[in-house]
N, C-alpha and C. Protein backbone atom coordinates (compact mmCIF):
# COMPACT_ATOMS: atom_id res chain seq x y z
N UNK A 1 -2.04 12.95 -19.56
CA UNK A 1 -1.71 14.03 -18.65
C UNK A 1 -0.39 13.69 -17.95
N UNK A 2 0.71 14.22 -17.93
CA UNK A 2 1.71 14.69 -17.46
C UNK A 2 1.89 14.76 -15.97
N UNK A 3 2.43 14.40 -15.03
CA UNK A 3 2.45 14.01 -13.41
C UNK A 3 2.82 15.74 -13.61
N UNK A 4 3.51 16.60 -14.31
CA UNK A 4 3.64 18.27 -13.72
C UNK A 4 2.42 18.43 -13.96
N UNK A 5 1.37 18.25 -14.87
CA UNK A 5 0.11 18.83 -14.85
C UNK A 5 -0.50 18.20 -13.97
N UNK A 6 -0.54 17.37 -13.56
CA UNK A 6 -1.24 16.73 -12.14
C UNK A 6 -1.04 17.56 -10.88
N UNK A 7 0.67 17.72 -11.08
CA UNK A 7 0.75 18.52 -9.93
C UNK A 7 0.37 20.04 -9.68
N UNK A 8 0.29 20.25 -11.07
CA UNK A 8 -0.13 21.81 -11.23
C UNK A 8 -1.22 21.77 -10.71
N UNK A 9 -2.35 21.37 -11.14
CA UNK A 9 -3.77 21.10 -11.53
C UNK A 9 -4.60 20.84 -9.42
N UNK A 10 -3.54 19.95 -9.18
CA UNK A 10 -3.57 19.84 -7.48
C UNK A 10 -3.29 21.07 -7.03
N UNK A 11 -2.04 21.72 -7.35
CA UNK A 11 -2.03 22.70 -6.40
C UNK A 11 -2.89 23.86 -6.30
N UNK A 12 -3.53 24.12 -7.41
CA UNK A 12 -4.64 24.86 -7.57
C UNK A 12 -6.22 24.47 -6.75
N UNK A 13 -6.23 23.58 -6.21
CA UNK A 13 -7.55 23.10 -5.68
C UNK A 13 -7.66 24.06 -4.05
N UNK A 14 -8.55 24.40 -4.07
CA UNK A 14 -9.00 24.80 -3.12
C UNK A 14 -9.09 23.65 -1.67
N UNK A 15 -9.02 24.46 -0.43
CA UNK A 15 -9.26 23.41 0.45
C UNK A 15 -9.87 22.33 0.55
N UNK A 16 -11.39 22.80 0.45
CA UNK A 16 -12.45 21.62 0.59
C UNK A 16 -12.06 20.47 -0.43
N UNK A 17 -11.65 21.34 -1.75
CA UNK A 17 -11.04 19.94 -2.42
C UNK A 17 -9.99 19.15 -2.79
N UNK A 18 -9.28 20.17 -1.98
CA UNK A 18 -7.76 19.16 -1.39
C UNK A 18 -8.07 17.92 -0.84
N UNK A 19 -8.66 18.39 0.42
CA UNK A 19 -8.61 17.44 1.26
C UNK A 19 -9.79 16.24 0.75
N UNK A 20 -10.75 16.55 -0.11
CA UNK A 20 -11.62 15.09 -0.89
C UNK A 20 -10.58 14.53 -1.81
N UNK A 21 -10.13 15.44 -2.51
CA UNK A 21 -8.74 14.57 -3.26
C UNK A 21 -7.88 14.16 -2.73
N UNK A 22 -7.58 14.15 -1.48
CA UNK A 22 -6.58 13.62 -0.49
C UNK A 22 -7.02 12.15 0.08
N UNK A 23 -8.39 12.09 0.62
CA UNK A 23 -9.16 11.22 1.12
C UNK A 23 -9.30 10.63 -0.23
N UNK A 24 -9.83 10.88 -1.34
CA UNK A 24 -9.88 9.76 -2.71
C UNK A 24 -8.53 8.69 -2.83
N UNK A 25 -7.18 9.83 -2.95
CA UNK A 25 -5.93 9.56 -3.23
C UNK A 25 -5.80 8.11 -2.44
N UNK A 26 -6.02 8.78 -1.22
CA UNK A 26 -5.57 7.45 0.07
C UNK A 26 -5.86 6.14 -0.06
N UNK A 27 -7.51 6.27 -0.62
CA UNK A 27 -8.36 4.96 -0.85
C UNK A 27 -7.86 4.22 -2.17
N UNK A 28 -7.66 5.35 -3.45
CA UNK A 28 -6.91 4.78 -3.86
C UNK A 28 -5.70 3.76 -4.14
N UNK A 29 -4.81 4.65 -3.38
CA UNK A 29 -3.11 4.08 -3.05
C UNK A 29 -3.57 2.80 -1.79
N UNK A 30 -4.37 2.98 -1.32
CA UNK A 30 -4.52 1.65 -0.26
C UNK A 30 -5.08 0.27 -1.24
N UNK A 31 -6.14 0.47 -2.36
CA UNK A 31 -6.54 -0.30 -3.16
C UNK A 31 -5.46 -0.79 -4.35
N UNK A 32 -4.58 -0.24 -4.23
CA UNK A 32 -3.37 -0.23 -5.33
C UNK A 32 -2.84 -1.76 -4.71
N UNK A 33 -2.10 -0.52 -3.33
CA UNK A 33 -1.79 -1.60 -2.71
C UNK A 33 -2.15 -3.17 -2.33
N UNK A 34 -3.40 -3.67 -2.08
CA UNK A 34 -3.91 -4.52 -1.74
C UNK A 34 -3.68 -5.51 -2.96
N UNK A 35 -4.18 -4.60 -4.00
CA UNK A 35 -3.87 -5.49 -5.21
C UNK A 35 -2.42 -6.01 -5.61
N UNK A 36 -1.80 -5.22 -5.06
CA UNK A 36 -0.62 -5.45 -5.32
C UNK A 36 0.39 -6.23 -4.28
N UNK A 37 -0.22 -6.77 -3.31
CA UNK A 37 0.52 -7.78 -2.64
C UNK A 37 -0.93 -9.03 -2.65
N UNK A 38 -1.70 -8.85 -3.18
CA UNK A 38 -2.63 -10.05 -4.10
C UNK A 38 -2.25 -10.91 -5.07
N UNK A 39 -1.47 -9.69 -5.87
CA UNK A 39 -0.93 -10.48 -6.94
C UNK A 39 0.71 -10.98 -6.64
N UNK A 40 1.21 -10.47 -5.65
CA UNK A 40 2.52 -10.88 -4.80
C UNK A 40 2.47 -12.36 -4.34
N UNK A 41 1.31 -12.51 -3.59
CA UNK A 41 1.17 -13.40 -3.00
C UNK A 41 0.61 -14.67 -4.17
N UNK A 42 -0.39 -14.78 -5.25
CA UNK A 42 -1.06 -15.74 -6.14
C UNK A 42 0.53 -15.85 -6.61
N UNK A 43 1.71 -15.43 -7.01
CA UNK A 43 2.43 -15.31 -7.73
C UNK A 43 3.65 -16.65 -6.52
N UNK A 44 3.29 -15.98 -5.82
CA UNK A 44 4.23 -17.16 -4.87
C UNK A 44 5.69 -16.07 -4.39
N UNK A 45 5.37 -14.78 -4.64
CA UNK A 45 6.36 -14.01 -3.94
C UNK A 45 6.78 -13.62 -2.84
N UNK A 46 5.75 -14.01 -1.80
CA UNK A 46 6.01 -14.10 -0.50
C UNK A 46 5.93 -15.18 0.29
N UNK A 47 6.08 -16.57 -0.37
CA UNK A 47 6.58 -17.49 0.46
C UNK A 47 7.31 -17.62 0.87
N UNK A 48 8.66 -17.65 0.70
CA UNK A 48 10.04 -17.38 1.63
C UNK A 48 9.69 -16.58 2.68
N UNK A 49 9.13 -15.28 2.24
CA UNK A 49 9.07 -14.75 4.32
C UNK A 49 8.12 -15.18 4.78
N UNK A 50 7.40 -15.82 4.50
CA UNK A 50 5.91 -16.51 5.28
C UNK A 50 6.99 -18.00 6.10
N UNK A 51 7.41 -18.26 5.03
CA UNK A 51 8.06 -19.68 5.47
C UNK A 51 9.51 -19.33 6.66
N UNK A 52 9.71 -18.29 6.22
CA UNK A 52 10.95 -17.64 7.81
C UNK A 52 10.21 -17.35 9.01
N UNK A 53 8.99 -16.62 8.39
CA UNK A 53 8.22 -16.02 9.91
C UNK A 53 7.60 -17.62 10.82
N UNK A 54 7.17 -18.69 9.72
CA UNK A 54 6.78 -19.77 10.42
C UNK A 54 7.96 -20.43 11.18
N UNK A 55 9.17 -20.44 11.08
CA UNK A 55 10.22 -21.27 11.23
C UNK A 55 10.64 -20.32 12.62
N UNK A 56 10.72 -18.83 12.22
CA UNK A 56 11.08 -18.18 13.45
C UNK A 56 9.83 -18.40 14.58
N UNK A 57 8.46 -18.73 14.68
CA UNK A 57 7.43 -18.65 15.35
C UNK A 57 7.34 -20.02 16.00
N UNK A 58 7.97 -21.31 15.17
CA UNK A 58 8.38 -22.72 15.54
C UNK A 58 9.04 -22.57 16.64
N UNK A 59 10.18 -21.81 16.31
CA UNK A 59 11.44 -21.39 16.89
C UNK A 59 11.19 -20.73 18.36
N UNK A 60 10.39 -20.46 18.42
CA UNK A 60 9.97 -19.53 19.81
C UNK A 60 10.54 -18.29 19.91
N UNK A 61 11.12 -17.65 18.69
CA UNK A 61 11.99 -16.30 18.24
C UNK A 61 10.85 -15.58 18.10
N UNK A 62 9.01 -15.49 18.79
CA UNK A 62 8.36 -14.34 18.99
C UNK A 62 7.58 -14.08 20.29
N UNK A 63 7.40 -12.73 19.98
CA UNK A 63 7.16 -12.54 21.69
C UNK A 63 5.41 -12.37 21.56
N UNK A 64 4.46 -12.03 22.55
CA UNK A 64 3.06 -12.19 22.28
C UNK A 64 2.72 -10.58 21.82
N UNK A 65 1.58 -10.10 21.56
CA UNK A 65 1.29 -8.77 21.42
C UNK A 65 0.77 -8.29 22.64
């Protein structure tokens, strides 16, 4: 299926099931996500800013929340 037939196919949905396909979408794209700075991180792609944020936090360069 074709992202225009996706989009077709969406715009045709009625309210009630907009908005469940909206709420699916979200959980989705949030689970995407997760996985995807999972595998960022096993990979060793975010050590450099882990290792700046520690050096700036050494540093006393943060303020409290």
């Amino acid at each position: 299926m074709s992202v225009e037939e996706i989009e077709s196919a969406v715009s045709k949905l009625s309210e009630p099931e907009l908005s469940r396909f909206i709420r699916w979408f979200e959980e989705f794209a949030a689970d995407e996500w997760d996985r995807q700075i999972e595998t960022d991180i096993r990979a060793g792609r975010l050590d450099a800013a882990g290792k700046r944020a520690d050096e700036q936090f050494e540093a006393g360069n943060c303020t409290p929340l």
